[in-house]
Protein backbone atom coordinates (compact mmCIF):
# COMPACT_ATOMS: atom_id res chain seq x y z
CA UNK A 1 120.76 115.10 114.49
CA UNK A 2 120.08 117.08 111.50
CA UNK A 3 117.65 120.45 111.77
CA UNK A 4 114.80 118.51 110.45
CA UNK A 5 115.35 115.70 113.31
CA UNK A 6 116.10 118.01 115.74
CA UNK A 7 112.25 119.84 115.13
CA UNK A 8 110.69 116.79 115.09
CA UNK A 9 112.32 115.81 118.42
CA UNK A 10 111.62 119.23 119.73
CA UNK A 11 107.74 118.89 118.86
CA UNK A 12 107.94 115.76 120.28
CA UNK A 13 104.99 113.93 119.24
CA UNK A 14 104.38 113.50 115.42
CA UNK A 15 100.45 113.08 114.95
CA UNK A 16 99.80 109.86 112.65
CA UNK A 17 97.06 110.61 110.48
CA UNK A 18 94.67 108.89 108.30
CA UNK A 19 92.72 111.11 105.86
CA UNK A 20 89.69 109.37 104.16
CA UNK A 21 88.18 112.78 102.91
CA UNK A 22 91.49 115.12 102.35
CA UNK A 23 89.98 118.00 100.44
CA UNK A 24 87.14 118.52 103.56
CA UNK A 25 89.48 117.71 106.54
CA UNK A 26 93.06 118.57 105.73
CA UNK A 27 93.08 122.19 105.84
CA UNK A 28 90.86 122.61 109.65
CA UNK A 29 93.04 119.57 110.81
CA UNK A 30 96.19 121.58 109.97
CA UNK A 31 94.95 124.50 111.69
CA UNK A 32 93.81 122.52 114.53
CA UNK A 33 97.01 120.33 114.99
CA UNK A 34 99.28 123.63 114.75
CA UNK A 35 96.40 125.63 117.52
CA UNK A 36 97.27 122.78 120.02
CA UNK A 37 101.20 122.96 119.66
CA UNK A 38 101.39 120.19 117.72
CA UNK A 39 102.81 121.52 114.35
CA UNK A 40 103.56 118.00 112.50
CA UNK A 41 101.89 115.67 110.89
CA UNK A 42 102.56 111.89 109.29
CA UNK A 43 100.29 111.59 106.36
CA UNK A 44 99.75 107.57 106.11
CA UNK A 45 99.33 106.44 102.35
CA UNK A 46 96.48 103.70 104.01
CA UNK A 47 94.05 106.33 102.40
CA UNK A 48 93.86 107.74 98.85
CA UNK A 49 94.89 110.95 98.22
CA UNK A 50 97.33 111.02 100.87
CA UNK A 51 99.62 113.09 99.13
CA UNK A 52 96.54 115.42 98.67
CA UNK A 53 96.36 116.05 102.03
CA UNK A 54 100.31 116.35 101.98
CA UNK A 55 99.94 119.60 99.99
CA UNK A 56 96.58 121.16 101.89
CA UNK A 57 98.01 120.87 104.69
CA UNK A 58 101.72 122.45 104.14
CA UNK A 59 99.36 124.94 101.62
CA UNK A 60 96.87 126.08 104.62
CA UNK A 61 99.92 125.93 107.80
CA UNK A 62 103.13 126.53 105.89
CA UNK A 63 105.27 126.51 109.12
CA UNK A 64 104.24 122.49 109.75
CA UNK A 65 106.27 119.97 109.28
CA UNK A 66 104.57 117.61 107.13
CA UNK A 67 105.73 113.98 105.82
CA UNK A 68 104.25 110.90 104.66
CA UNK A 69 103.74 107.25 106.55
CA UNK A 70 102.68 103.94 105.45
CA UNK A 71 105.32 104.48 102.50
CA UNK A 72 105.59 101.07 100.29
CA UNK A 73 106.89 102.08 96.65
CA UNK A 74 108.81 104.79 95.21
CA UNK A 75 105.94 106.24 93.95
CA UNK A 76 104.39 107.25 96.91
CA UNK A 77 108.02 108.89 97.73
CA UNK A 78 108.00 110.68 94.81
CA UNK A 79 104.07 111.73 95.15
CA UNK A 80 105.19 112.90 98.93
CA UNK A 81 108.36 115.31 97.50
CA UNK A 82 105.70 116.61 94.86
CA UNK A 83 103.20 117.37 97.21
CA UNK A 84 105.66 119.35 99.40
CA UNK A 85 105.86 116.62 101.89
CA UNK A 86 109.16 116.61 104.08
CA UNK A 87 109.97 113.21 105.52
CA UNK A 88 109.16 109.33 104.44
CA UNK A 89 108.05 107.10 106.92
CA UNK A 90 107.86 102.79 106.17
CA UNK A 91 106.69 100.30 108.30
CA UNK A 92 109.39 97.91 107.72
CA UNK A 93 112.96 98.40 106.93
CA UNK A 94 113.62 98.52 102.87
CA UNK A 95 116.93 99.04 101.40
CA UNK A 96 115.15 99.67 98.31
CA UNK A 97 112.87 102.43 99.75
CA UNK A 98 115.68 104.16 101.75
CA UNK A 99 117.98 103.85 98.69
CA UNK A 100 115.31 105.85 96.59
CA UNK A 101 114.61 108.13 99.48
CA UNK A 102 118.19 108.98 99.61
CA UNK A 103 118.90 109.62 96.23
CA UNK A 104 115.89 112.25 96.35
CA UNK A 105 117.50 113.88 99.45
CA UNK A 106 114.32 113.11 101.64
CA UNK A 107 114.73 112.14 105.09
CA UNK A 108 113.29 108.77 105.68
CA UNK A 109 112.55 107.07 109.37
CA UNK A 110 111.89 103.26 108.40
CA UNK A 111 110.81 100.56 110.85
CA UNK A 112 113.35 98.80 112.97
CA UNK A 113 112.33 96.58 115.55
CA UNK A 114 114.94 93.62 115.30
CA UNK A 115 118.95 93.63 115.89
CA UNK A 116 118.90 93.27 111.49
CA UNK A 117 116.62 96.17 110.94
CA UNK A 118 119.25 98.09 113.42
CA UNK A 119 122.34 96.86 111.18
CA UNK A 120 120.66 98.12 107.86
CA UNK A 121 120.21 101.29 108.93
CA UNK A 122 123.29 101.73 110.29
CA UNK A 123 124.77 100.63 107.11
CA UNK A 124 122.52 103.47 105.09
CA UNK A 125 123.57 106.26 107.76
CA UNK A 126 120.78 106.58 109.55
CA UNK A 127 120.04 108.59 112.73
CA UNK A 128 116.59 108.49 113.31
CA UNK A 129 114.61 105.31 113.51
CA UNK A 130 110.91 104.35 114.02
CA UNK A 131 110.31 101.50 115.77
CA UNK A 132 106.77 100.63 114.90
CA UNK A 133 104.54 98.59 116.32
CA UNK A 134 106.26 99.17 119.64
CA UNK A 135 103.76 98.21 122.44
CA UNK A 136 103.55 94.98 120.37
CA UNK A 137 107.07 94.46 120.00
CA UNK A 138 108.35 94.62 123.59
CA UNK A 139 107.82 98.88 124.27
CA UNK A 140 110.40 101.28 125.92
CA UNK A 141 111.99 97.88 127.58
CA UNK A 142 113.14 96.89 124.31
CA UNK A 143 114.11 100.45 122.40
CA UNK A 144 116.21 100.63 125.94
CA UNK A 145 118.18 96.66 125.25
CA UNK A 146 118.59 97.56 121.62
CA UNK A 147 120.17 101.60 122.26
CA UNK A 148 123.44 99.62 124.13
CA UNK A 149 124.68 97.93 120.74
CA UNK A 150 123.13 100.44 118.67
CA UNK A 151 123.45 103.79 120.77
CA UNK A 152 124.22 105.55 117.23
CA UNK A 153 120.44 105.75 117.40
CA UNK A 154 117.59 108.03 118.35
CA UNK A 155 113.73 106.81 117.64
CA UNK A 156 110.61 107.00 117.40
CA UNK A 157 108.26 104.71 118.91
CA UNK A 158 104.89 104.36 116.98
CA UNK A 159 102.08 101.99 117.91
CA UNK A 160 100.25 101.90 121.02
CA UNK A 161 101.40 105.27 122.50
CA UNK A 162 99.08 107.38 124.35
CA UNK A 163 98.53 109.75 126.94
CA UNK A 164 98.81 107.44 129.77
CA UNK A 165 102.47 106.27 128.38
CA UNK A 166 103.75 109.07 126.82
CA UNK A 167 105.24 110.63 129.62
CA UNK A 168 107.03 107.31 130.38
CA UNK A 169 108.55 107.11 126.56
CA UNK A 170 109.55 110.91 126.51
CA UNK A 171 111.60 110.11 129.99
CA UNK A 172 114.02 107.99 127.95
CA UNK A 173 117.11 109.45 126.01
CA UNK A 174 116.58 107.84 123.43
CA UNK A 175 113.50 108.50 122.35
CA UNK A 176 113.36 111.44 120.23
CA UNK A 177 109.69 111.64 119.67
CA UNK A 178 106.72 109.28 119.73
CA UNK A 179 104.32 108.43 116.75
CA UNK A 180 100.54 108.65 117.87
CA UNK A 181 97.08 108.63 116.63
CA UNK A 182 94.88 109.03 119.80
CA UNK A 183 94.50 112.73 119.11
CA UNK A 184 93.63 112.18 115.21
CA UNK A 185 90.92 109.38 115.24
CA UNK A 186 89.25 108.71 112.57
CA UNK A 187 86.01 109.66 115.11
CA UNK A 188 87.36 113.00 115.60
CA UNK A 189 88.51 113.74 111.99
CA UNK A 190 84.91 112.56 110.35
CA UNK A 191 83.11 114.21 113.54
CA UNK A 192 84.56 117.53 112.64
CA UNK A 193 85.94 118.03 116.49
CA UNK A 194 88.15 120.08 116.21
CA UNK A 195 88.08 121.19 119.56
CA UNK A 196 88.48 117.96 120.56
CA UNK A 197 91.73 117.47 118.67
CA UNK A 198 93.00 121.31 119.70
CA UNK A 199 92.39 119.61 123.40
CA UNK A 200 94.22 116.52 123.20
CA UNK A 201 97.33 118.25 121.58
CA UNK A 202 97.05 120.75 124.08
CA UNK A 203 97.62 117.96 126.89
CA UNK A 204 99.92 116.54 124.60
CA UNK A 205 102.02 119.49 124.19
CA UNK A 206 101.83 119.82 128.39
CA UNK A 207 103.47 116.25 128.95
CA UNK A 208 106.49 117.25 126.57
CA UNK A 209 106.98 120.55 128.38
CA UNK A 210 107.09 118.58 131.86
CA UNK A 211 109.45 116.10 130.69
CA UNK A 212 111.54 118.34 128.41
CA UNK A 213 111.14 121.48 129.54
């Protein structure tokens, strides 16, 4: 994998984050995030001013690794790159959207669930994958059927992932990191708990240590 991949995988779990209030939140959620040993962050464009929180929080923790999620045009690709942001994620697979991605020398992870989605991104080069939802589209059972034609492959499982499973995904080899929210709710974030959150990636960070050492 290349040496973004690689920091992603070693982090191991990539925080997916919706920001309703960016210019209150972004900055103590960096510091938080990068406190518990979590030092990542997908910024999903299902809020405004996603690439507003893009920039506070690679201004406020320069040593994160932050990218965007919930990408659906080339403009949010090229409001991610302006903001600073590092990575693309989609929910679906879209030659378009990788294309554009590409051409603007951004990695992009888009969302392959299906033999086809598997196929295009082999075709565009790919190495890293999200497969997104994944409890909902058969789990670690299915990423496991789909890695013997496609073994070319490392991803990362989004959708349903917790604490109780995360252990179990992280086991596999070939997941190279997991996609969660359960330590960024939108209870914590508007709550202020910061603690909270510094708490949850601090167990977080504990399971990926066990399993990875």
């Amino acid at each position: 994998m290349n040496a973004l991949n690689q920091a992603i995988s070693k982090i191991g779990v990539v925080p997916v984050i919706k920001l309703t209030y960016p210019e209150r939140d972004a900055a103590p959620l960096a510091k938080a995030l990068c406190e518990g040993g979590l030092p990542v962050a997908e910024v999903t464009f299902r809020a405004a001013g996603a690439a507003d929180a893009i920039r506070i929080m690679k201004e406020t923790c320069p040593e994160m690794i932050v990218g965007a999620g919930t990408v659906t045009t080339t403009d949010h690709i090229d409001q991610t790159i302006a903001a600073g942001g590092q990575f693309i994620v989609t929910p679906g697979f879209d030659p378009e959207l990788v294309a554009y991605a590409q051409e603007k020398n951004i990695p992009i992870f888009p969302g392959c669930t299906t033999p086809t989605d598997y196929h295009a991104a082999l075709k565009f080069g790919l190495e890293l994958i999200k497969f997104f939802p994944a409890e909902q589209s058969g789990g670690l059972a299915k990423i496991k059927a789909m890695s013997a034609p496609f073994p070319q492959f490392k991803v990362m499982p989004t959708g349903g992932i917790s604490l109780k499973n995360l252990e179990t995904y992280l086991s596999a080899s070939v997941i190279a990191a997991c996609g969660g929210s359960y330590m960024v709710t939108a209870d914590l974030i508007e709550n202020n708990k910061w603690d909270e959150i510094i708490d949850l990636c601090k167990q977080t960070r504990a399971i990926v240590d066990k399993v990875r050492g």
